[in-house]
PDB file of N, CA and C in Angstrom:
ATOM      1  N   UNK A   1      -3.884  -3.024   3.013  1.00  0.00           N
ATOM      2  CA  UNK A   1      -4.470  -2.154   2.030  1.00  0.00           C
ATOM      3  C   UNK A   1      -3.384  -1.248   1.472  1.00  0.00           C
ATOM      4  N   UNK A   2      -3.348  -1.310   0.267  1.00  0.00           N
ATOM      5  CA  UNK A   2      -2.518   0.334  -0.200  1.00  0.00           C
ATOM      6  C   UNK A   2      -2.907   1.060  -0.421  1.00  0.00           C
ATOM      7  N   UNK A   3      -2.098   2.538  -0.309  1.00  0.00           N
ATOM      8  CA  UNK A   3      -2.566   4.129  -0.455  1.00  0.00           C
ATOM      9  C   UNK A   3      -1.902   4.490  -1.727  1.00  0.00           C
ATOM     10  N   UNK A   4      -2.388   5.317  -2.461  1.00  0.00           N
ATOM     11  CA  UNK A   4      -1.756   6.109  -3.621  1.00  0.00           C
ATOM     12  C   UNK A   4      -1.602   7.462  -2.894  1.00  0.00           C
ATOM     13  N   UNK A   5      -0.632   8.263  -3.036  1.00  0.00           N
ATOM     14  CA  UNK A   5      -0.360   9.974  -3.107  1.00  0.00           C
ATOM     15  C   UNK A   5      -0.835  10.045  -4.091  1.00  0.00           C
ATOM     16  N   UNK A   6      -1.289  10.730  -4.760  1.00  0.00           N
ATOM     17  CA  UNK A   6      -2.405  11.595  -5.620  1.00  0.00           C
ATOM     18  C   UNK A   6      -2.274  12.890  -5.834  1.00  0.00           C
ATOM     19  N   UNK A   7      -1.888  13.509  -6.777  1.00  0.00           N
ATOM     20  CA  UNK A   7      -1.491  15.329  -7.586  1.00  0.00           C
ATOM     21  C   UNK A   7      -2.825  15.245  -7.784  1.00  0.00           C
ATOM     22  N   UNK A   8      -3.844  16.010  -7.425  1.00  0.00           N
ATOM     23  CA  UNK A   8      -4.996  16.448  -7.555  1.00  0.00           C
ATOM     24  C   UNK A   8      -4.989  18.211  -8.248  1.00  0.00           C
ATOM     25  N   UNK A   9      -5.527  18.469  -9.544  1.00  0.00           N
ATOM     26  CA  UNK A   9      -5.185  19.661 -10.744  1.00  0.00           C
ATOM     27  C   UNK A   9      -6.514  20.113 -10.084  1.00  0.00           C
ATOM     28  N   UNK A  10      -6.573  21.519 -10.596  1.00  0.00           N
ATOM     29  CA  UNK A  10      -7.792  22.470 -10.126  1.00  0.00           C
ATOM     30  C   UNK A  10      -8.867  22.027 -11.240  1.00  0.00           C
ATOM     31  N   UNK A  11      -8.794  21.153 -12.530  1.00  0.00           N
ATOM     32  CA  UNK A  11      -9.549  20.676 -12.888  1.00  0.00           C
ATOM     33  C   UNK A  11     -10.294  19.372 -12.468  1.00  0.00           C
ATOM     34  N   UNK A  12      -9.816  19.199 -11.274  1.00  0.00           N
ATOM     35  CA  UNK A  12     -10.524  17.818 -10.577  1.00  0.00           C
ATOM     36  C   UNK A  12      -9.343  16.372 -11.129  1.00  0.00           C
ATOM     37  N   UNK A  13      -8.600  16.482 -12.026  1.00  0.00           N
ATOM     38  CA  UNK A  13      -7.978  15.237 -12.611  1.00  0.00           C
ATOM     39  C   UNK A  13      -7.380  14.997 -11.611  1.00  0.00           C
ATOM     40  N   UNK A  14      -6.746  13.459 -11.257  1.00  0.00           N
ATOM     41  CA  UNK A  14      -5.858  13.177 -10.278  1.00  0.00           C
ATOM     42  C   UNK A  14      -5.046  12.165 -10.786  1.00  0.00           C
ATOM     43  N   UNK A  15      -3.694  12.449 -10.891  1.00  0.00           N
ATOM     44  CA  UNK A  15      -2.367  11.390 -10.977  1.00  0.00           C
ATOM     45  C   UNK A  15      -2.097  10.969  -9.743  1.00  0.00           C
ATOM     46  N   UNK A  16      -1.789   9.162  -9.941  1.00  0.00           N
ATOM     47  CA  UNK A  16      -1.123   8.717  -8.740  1.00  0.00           C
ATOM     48  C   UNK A  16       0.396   8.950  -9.351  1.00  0.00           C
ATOM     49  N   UNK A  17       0.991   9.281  -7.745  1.00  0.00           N
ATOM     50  CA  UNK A  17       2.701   9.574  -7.853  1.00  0.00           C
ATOM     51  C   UNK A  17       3.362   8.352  -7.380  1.00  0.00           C
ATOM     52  N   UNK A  18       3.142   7.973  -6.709  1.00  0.00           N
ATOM     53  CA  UNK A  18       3.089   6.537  -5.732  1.00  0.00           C
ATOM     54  C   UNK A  18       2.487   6.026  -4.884  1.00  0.00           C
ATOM     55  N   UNK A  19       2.877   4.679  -4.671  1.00  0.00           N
ATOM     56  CA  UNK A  19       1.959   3.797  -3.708  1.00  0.00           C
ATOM     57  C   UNK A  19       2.307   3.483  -2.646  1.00  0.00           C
ATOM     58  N   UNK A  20       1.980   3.281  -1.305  1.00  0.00           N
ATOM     59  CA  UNK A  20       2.312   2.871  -0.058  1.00  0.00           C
ATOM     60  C   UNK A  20       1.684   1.772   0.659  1.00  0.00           C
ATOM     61  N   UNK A  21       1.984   0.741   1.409  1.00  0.00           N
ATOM     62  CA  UNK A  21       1.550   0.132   2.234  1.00  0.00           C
ATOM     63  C   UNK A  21       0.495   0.083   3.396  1.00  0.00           C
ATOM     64  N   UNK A  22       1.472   1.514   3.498  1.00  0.00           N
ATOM     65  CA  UNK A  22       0.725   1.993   5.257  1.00  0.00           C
ATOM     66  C   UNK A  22       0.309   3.433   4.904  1.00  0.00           C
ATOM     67  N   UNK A  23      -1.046   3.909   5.192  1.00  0.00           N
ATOM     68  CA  UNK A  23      -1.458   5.056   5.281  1.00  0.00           C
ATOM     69  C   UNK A  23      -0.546   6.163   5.716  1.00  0.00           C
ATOM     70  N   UNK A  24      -0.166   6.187   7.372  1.00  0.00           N
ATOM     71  CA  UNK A  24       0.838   6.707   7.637  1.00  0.00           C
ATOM     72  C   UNK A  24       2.308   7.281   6.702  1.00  0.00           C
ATOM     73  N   UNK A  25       2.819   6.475   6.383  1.00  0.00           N
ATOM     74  CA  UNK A  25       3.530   6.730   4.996  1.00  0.00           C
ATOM     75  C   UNK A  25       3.484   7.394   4.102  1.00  0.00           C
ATOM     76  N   UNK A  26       2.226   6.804   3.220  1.00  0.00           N
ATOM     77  CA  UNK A  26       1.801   7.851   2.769  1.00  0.00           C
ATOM     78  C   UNK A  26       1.287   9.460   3.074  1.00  0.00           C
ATOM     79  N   UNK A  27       1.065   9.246   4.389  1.00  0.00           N
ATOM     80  CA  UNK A  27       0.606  11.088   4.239  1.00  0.00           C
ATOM     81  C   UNK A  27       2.076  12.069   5.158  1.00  0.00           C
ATOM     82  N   UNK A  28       3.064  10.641   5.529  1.00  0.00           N
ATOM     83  CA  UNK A  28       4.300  11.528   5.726  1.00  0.00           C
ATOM     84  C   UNK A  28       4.736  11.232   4.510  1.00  0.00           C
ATOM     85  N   UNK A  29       4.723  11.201   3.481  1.00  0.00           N
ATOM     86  CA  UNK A  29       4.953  12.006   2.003  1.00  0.00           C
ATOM     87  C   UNK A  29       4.678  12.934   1.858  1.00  0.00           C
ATOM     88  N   UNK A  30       3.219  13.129   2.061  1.00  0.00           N
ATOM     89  CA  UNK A  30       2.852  14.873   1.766  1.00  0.00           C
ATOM     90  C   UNK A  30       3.087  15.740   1.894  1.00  0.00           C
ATOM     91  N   UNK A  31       3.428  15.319   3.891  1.00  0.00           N
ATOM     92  CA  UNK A  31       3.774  16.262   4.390  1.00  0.00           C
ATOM     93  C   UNK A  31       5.338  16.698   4.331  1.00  0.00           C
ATOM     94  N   UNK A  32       6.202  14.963   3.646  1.00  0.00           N
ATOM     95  CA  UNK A  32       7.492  16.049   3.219  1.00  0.00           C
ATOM     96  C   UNK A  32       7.474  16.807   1.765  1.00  0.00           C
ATOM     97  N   UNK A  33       6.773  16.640   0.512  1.00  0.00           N
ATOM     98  CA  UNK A  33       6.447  17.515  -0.274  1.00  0.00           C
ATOM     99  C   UNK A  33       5.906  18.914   0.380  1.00  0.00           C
ATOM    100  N   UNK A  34       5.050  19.353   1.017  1.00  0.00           N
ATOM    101  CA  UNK A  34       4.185  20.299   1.727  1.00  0.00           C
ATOM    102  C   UNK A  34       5.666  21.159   2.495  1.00  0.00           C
ATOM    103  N   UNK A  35       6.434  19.872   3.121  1.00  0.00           N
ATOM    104  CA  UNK A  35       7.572  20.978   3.771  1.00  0.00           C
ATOM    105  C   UNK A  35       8.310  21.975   2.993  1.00  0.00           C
ATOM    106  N   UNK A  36       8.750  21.439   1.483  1.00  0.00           N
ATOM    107  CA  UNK A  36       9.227  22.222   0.253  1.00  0.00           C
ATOM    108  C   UNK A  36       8.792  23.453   0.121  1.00  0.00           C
ATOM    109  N   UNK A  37       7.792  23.653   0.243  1.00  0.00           N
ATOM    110  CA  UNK A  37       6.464  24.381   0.163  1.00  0.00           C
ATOM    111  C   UNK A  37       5.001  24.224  -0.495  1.00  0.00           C
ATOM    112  N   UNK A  38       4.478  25.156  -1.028  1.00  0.00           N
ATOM    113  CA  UNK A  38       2.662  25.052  -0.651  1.00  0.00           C
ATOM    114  C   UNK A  38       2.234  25.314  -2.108  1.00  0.00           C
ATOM    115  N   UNK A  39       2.620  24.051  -3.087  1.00  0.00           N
ATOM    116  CA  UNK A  39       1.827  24.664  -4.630  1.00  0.00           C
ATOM    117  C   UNK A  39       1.068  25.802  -4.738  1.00  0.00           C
ATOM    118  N   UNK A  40       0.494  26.696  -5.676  1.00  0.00           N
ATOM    119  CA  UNK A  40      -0.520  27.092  -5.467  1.00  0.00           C
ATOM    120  C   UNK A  40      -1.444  26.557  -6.382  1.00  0.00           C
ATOM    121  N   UNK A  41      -1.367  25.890  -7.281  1.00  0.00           N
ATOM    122  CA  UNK A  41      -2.720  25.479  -8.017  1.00  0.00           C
ATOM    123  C   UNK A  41      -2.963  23.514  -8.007  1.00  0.00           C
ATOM    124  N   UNK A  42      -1.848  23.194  -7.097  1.00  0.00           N
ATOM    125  CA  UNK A  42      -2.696  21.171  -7.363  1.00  0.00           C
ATOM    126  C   UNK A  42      -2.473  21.276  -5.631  1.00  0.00           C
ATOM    127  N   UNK A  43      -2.693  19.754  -5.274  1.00  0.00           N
ATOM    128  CA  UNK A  43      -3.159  19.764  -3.763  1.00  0.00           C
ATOM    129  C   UNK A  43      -2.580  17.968  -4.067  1.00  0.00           C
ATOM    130  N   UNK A  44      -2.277  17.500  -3.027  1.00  0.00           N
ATOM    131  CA  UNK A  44      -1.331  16.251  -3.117  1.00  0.00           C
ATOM    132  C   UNK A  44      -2.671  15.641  -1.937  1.00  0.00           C
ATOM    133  N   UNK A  45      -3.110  14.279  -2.362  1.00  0.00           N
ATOM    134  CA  UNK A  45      -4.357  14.037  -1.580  1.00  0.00           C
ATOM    135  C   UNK A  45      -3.517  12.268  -1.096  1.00  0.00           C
ATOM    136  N   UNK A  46      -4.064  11.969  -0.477  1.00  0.00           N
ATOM    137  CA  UNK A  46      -3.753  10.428  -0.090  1.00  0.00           C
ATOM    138  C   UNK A  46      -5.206   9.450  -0.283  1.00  0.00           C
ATOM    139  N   UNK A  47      -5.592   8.297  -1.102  1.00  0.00           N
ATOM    140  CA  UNK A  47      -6.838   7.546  -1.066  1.00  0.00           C
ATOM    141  C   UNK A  47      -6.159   5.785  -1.133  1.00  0.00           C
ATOM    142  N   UNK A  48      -7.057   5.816  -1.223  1.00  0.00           N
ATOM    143  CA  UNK A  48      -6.917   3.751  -1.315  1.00  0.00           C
ATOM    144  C   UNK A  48      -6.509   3.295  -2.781  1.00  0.00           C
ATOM    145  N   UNK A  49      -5.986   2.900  -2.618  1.00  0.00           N
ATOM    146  CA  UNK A  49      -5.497   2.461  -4.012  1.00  0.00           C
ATOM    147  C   UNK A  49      -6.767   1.765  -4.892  1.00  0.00           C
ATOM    148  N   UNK A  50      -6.884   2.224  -6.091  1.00  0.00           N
ATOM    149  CA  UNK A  50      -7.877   1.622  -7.011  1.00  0.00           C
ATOM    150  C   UNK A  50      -7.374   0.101  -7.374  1.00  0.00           C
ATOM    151  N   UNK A  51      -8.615  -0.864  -7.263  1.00  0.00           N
ATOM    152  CA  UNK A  51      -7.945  -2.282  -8.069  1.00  0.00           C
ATOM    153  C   UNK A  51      -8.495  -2.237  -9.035  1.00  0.00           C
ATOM    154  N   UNK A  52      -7.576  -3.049  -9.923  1.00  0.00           N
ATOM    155  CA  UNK A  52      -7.403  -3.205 -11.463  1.00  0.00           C
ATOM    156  C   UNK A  52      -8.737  -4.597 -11.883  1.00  0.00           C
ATOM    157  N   UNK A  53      -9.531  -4.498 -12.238  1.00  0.00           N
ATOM    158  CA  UNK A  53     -10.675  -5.485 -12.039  1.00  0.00           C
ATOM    159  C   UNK A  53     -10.286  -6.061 -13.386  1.00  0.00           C
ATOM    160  N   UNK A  54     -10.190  -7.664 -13.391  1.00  0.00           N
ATOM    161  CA  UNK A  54      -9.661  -8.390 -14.714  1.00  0.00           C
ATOM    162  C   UNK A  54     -10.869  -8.897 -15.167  1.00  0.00           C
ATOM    163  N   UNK A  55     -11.038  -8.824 -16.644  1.00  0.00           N
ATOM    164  CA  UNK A  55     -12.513  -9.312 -17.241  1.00  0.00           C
ATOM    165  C   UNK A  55     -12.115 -10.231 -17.918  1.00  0.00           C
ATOM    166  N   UNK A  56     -12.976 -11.414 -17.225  1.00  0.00           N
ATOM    167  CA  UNK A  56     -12.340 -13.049 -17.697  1.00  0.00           C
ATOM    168  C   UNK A  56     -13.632 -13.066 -19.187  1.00  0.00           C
ATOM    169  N   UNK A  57     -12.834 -13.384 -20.613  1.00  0.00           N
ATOM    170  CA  UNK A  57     -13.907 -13.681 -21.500  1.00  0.00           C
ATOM    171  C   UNK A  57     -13.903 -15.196 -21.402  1.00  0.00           C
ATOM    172  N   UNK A  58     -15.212 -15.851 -22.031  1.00  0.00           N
ATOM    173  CA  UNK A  58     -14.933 -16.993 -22.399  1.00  0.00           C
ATOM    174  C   UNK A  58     -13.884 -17.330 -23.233  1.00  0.00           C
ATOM    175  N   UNK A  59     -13.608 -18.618 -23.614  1.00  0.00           N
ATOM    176  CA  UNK A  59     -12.331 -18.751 -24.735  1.00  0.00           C
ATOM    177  C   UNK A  59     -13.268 -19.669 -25.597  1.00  0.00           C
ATOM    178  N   UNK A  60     -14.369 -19.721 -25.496  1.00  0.00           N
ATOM    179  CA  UNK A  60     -15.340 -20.184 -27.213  1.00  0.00           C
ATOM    180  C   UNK A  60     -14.291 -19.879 -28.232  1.00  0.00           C
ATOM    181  N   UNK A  61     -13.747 -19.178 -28.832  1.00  0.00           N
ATOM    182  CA  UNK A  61     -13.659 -18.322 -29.890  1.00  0.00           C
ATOM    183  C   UNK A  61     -12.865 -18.940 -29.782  1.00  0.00           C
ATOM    184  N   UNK A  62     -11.968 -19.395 -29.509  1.00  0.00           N
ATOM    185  CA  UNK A  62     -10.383 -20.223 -29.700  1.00  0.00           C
ATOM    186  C   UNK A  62     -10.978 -21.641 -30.462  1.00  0.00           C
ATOM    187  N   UNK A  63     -10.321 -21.995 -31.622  1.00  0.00           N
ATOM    188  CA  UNK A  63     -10.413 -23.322 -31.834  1.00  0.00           C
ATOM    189  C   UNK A  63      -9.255 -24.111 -31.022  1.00  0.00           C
ATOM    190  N   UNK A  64      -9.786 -25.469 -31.299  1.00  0.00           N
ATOM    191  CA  UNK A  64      -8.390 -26.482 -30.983  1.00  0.00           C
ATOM    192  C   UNK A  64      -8.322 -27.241 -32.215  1.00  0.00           C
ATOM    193  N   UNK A  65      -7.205 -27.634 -31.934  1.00  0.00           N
ATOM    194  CA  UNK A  65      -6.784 -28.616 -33.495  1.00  0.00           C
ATOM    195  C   UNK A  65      -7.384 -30.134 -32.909  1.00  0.00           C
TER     196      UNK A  65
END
């Protein structure tokens, strides 16, 4: 499974920063951002990576010669 790090804004929006393999990983990211120090207005979150869902159309619409 992959993890995204995640910039989470006090308006609820969330950017992924990067992706990881292993959970673990990911949240020793945070915690070396967090060592820097302690934002005060976004919050760095760790979740599952979203999949990209592909929407197959028919190909009707294509002629052939």
């Amino acid at each position: 499974m992959n993890w995204q790090v995640c910039i989470r804004y006090p308006n609820g929006q969330e950017k992924a920063i990067c992706s990881f393999q292993n959970r673990e990983n990911a949240l020793k990211r945070i915690d070396a951002i967090y060592s820097q120090g302690y934002p005060m207005h976004v919050a760095y979150v760790v979740r599952p990576a979203q999949r990209i869902e592909v929407i197959k159309k028919p190909l009707s619409h294509f002629q052939t010669a």
